[in-house]
C-alpha atoms as a PDB file:
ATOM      1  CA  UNK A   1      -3.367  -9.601  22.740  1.00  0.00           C
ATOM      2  CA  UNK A   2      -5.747  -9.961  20.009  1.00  0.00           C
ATOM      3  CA  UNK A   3      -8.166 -12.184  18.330  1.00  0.00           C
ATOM      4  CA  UNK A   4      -5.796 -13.168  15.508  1.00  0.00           C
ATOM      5  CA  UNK A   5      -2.617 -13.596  17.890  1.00  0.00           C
ATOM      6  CA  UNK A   6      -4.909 -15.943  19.679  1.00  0.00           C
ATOM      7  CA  UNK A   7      -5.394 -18.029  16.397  1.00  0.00           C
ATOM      8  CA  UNK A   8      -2.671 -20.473  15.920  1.00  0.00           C
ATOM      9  CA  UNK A   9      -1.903 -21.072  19.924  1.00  0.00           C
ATOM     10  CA  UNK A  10      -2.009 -24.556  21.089  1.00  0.00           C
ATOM     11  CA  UNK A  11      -3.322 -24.653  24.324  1.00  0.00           C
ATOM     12  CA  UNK A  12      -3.236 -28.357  25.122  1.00  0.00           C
ATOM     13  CA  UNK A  13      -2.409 -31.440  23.091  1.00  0.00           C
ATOM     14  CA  UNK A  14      -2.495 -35.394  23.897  1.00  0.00           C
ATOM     15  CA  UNK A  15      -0.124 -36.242  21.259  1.00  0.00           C
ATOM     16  CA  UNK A  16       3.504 -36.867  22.271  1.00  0.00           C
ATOM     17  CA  UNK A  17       5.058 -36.473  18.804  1.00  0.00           C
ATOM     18  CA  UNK A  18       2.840 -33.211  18.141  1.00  0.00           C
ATOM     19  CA  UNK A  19       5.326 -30.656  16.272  1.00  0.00           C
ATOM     20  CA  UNK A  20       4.175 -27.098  16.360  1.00  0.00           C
ATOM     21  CA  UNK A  21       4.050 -25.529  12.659  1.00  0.00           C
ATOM     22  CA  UNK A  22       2.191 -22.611  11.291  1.00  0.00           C
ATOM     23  CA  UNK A  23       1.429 -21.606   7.952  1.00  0.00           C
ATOM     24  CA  UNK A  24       2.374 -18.394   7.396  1.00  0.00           C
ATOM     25  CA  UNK A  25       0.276 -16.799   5.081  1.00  0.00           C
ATOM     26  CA  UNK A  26       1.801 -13.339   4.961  1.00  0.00           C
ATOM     27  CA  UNK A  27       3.072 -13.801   1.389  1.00  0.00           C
ATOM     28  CA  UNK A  28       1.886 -10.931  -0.009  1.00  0.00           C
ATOM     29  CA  UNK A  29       0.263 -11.288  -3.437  1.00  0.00           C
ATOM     30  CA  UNK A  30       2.636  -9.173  -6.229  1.00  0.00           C
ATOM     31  CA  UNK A  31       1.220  -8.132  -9.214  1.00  0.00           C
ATOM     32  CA  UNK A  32       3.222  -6.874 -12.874  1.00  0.00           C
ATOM     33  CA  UNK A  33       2.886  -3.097 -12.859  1.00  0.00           C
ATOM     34  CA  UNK A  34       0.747  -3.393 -16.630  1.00  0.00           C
ATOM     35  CA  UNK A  35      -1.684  -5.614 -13.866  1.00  0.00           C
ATOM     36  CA  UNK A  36      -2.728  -3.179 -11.879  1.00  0.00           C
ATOM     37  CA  UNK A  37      -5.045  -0.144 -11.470  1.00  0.00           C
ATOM     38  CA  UNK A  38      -3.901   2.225  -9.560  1.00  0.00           C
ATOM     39  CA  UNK A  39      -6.868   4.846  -7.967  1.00  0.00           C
ATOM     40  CA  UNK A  40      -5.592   8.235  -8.122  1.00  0.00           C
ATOM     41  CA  UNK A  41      -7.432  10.382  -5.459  1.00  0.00           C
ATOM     42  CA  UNK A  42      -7.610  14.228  -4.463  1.00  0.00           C
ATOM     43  CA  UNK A  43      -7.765  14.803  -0.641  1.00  0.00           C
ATOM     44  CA  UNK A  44      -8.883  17.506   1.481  1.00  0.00           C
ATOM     45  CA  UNK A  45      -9.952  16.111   4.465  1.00  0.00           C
ATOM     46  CA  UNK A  46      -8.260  16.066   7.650  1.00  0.00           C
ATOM     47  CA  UNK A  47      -5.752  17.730   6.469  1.00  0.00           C
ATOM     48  CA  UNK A  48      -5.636  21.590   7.690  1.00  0.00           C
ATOM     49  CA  UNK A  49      -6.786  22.644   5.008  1.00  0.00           C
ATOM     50  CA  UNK A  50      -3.609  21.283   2.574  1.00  0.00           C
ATOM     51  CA  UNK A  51      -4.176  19.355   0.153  1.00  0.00           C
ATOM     52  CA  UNK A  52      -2.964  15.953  -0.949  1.00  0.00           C
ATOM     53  CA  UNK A  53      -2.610  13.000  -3.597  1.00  0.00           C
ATOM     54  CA  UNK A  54      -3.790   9.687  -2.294  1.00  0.00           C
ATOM     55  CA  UNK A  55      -2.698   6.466  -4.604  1.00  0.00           C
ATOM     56  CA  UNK A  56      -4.475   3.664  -3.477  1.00  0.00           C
ATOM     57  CA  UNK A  57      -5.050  -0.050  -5.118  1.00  0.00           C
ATOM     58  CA  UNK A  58      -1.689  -1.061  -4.995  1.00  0.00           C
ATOM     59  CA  UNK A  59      -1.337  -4.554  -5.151  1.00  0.00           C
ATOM     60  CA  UNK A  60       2.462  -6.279  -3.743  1.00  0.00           C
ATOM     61  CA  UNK A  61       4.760  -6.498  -0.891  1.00  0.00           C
ATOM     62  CA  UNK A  62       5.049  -3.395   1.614  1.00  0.00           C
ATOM     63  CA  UNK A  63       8.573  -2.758   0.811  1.00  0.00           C
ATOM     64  CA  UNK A  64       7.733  -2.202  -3.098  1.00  0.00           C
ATOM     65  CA  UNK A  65       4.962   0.123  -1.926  1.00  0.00           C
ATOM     66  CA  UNK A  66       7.750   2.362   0.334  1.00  0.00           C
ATOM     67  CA  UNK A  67      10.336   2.238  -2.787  1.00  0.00           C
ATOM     68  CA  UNK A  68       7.145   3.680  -5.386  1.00  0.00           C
ATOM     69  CA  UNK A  69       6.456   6.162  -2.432  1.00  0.00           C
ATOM     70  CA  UNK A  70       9.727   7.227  -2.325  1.00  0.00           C
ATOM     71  CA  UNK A  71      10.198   7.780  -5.800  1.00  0.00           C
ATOM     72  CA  UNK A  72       7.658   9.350  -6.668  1.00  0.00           C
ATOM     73  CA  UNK A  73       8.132  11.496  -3.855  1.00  0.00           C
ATOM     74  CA  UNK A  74      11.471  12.219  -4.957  1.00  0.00           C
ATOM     75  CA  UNK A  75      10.021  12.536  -8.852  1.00  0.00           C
ATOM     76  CA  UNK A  76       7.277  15.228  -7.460  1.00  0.00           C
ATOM     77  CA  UNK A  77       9.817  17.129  -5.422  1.00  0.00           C
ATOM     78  CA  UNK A  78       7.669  16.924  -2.103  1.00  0.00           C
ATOM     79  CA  UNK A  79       6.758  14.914   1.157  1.00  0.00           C
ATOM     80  CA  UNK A  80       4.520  12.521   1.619  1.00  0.00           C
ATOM     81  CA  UNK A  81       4.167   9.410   3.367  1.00  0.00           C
ATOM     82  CA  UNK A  82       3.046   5.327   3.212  1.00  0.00           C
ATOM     83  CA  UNK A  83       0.410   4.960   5.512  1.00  0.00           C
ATOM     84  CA  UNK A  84      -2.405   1.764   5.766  1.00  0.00           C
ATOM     85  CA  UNK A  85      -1.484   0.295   1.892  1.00  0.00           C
ATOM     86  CA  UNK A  86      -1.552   4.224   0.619  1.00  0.00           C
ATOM     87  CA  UNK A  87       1.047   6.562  -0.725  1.00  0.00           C
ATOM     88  CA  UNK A  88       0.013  10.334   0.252  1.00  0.00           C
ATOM     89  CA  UNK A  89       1.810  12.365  -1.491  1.00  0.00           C
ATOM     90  CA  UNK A  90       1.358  16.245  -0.260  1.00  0.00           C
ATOM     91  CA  UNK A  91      -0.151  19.254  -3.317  1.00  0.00           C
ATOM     92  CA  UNK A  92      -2.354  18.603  -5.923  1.00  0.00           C
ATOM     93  CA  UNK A  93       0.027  16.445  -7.983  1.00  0.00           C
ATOM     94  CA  UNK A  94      -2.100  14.263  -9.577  1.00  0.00           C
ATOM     95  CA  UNK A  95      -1.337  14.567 -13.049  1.00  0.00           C
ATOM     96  CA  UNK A  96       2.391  14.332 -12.323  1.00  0.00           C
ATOM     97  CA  UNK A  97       1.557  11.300  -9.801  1.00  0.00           C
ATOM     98  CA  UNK A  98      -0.582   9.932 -13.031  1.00  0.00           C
ATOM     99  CA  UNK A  99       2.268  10.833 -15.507  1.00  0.00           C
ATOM    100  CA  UNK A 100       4.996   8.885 -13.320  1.00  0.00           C
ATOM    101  CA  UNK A 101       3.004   5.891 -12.818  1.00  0.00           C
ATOM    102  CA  UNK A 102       1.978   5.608 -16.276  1.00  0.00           C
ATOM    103  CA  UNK A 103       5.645   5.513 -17.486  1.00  0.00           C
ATOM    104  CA  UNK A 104       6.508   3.293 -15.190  1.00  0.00           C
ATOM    105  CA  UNK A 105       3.811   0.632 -16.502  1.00  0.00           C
ATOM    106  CA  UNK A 106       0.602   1.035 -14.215  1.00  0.00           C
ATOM    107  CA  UNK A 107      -2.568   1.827 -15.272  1.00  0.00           C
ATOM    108  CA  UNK A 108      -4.196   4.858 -13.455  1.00  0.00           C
ATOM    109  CA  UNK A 109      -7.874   6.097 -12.735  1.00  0.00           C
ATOM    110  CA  UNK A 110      -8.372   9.546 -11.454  1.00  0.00           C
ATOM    111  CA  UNK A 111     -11.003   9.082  -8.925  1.00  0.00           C
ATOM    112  CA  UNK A 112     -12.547  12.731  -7.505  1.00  0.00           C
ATOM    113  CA  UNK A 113     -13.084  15.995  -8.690  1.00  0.00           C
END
């Protein structure tokens, strides 16, 4: 178990009428797509050798970051993956990762060489 597990645990209480209740804080902040800034990045590291499109920034719920993933995915014709807040998308796409986004209402910066 970890620290933050350990957190909200009651380990002893005097009052009889105590009711347990936790605030769950988990609501993830979402953000307009016009809000945000969206880092586009070129990596080469840890990779084999391949190459891949990192697009990192994104600001909302984890299932809105899978369903951008996936499409642009889908948009680039190639795999990739949601990993840690990121979408990795495999190939030096970022111009068509930049074009996609931009349509779709984010603002981009291409961060790298």
């Amino acid at each position: 178990m970890g620290n933050n597990s350990r957190k909200n645990r009651v380990v002893y209480f005097t009052n009889p009428h105590y009711e347990e209740s936790y605030e769950d804080n988990k609501e993830q902040e979402r953000l307009e797509p016009n809000e945000q800034l969206l880092e586009v990045h070129l990596d080469k590291k840890n990779r084999g050798g391949k190459v891949a499109v990192v697009v990192k920034n994104f600001v909302g719920s984890e299932d809105d970051l899978k369903d951008l993933g996936k499409m642009l995915k889908a948009s680039c014709g190639v795999g990739g993956s949601v990993k840690k807040q990121e979408i990795i998308i495999q190939g030096d796409k970022r111009d068509k990762v930049m074009g996609i986004l931009n349509k779709k209402g984010y603002k981009t910066k291409r961060v790298g060489s």
